[in-house]
Protein backbone atom coordinates (compact mmCIF):
# COMPACT_ATOMS: atom_id res chain seq x y z
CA UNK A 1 5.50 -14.74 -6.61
CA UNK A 2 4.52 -11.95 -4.16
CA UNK A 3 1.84 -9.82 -3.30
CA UNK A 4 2.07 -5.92 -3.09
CA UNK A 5 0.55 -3.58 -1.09
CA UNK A 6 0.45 -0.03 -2.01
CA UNK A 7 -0.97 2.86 0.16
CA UNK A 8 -1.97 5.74 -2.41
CA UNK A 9 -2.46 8.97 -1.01
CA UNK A 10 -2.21 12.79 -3.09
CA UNK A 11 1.79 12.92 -3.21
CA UNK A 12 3.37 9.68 -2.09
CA UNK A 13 2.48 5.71 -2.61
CA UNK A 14 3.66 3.83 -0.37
CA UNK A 15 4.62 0.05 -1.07
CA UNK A 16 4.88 -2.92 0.48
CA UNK A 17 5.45 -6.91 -0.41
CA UNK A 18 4.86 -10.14 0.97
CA UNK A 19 7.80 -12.88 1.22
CA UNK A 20 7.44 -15.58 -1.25
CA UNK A 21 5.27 -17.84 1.33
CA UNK A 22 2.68 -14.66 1.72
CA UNK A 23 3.56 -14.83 5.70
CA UNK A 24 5.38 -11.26 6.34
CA UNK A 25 4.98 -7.82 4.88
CA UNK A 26 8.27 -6.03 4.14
CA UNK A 27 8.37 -1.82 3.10
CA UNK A 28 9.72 -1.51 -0.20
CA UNK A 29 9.50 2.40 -1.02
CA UNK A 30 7.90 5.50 -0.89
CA UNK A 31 7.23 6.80 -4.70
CA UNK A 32 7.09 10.40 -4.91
CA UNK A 33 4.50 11.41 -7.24
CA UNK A 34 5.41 13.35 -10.11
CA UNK A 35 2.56 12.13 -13.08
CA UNK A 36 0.31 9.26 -13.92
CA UNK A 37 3.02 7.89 -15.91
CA UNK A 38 6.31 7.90 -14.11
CA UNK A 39 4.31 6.99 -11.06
CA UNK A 40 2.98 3.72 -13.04
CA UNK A 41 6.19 3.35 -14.64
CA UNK A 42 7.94 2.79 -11.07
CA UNK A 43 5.47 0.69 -9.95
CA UNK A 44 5.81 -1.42 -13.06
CA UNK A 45 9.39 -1.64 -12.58
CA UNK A 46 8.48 -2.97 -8.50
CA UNK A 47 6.14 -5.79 -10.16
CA UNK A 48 8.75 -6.77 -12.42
CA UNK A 49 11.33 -6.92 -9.92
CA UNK A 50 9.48 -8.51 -7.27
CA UNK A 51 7.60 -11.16 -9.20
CA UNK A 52 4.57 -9.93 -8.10
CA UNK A 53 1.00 -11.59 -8.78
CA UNK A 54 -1.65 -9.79 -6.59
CA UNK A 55 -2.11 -6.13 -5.69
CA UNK A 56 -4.15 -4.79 -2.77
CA UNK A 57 -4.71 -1.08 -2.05
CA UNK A 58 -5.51 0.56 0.77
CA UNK A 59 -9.30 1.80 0.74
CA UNK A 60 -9.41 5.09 2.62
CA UNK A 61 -12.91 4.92 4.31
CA UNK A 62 -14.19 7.18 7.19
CA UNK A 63 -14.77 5.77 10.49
CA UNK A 64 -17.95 5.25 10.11
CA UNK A 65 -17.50 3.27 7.01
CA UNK A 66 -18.21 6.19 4.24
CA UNK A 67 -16.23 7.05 1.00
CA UNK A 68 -15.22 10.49 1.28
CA UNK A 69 -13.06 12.44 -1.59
CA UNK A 70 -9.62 10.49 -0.68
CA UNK A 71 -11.48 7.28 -1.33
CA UNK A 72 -12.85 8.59 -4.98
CA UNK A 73 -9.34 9.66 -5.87
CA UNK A 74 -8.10 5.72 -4.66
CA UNK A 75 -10.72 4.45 -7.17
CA UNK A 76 -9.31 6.83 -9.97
CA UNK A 77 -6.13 5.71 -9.41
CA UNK A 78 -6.72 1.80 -9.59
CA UNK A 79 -9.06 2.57 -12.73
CA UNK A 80 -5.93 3.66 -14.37
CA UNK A 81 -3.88 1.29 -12.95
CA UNK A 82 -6.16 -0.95 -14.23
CA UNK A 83 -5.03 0.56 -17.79
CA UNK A 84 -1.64 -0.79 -17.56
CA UNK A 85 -1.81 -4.17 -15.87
CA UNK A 86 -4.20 -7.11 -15.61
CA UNK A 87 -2.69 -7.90 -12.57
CA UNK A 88 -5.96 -8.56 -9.74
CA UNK A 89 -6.59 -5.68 -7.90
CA UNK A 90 -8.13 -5.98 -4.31
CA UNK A 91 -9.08 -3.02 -1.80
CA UNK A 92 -8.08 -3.19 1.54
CA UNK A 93 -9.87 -1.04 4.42
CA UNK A 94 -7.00 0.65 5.83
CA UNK A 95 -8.79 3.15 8.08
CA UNK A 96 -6.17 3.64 10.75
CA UNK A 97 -3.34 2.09 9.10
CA UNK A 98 -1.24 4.96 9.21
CA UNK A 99 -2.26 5.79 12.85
CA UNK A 100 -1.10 2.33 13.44
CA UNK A 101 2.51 3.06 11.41
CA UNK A 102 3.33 6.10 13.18
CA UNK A 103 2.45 4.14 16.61
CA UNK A 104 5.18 1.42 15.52
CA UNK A 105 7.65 4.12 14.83
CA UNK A 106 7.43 5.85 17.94
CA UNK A 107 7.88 2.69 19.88
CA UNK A 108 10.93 1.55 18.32
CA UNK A 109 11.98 5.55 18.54
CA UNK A 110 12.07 6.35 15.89
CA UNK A 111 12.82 10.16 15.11
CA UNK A 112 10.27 12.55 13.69
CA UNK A 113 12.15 13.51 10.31
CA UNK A 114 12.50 9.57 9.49
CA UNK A 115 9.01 8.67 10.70
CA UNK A 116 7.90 11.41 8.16
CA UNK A 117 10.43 9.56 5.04
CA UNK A 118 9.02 5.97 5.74
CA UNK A 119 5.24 6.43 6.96
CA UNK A 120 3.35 5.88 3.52
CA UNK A 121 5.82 2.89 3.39
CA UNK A 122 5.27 1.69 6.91
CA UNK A 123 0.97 2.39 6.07
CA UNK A 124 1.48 -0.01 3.33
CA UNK A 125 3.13 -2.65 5.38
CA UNK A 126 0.37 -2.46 7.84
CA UNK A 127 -2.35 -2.68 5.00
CA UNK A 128 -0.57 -5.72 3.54
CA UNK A 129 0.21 -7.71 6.94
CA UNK A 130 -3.52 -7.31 7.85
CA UNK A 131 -4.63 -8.66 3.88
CA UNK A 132 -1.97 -11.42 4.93
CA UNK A 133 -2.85 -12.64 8.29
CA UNK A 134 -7.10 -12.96 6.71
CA UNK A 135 -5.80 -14.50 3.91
CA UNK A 136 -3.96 -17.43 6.11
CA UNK A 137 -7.43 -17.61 8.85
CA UNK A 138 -9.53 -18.05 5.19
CA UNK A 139 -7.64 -20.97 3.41
């Protein structure tokens, strides 16, 4: 059993999953978004696949701790995900998780053009490993 992370933004999810001992966050994919149901379709396929039992989303907050619009649409789209599993759902503040991606890529250099293919990815991976590492200081 796994945990997924997914980092939902207006045309891309990006998703990431824990290792079986909920230690390390791997990238999975970046789903292009084309509708409400191939998008959920895909994902359902990823839970399948990688056995998993937990989802956490990335809560798009402003600094000063505000929801603005992209956090209203993140709530829209775990309502509806909500529609097509019973899988628990958990939000994750991921305010500067994708500053803290693209700061990963550029050290292990990383070109622009694939930075650009694997960022929502790399996002999720960050909003996962942080979920992970509380989740170990909390048990």
């Amino acid at each position: 059993m796994r945990i997924m992370a997914l980092d939902v933004g207006s045309r891309t999810i990006g998703v990431a999953c824990s290792d079986a001992l909920y230690m390390t966050a791997q990238g999975v994919e970046t789903i292009r978004r084309t509708s409400w149901a191939k998008d959920f379709e895909r994902l359902l396929q990823l839970i399948n696949d990688y056995e998993v039992e937990e989802i956490v989303v990335g809560m798009p907050r402003n600094m000063n701790g505000t929801k603005g619009e992209r956090a209203e649409k993140t709530e829209e789209f775990v309502e509806r995900l909500k529609e097509v599993t019973t899988l628990p759902i958990t939000y994750w503040d991921e305010r500067l998780s994708t500053v803290m991606a693209e700061r990963s890529l550029i050290a292990a250099d990383v070109s622009r053009r694939k930075r650009k293919a694997v960022i929502d990815k790399m996002a999720a991976v960050v909003i996962l490993q942080g979920y992970l590492d509380r989740r170990q200081h909390t048990l």
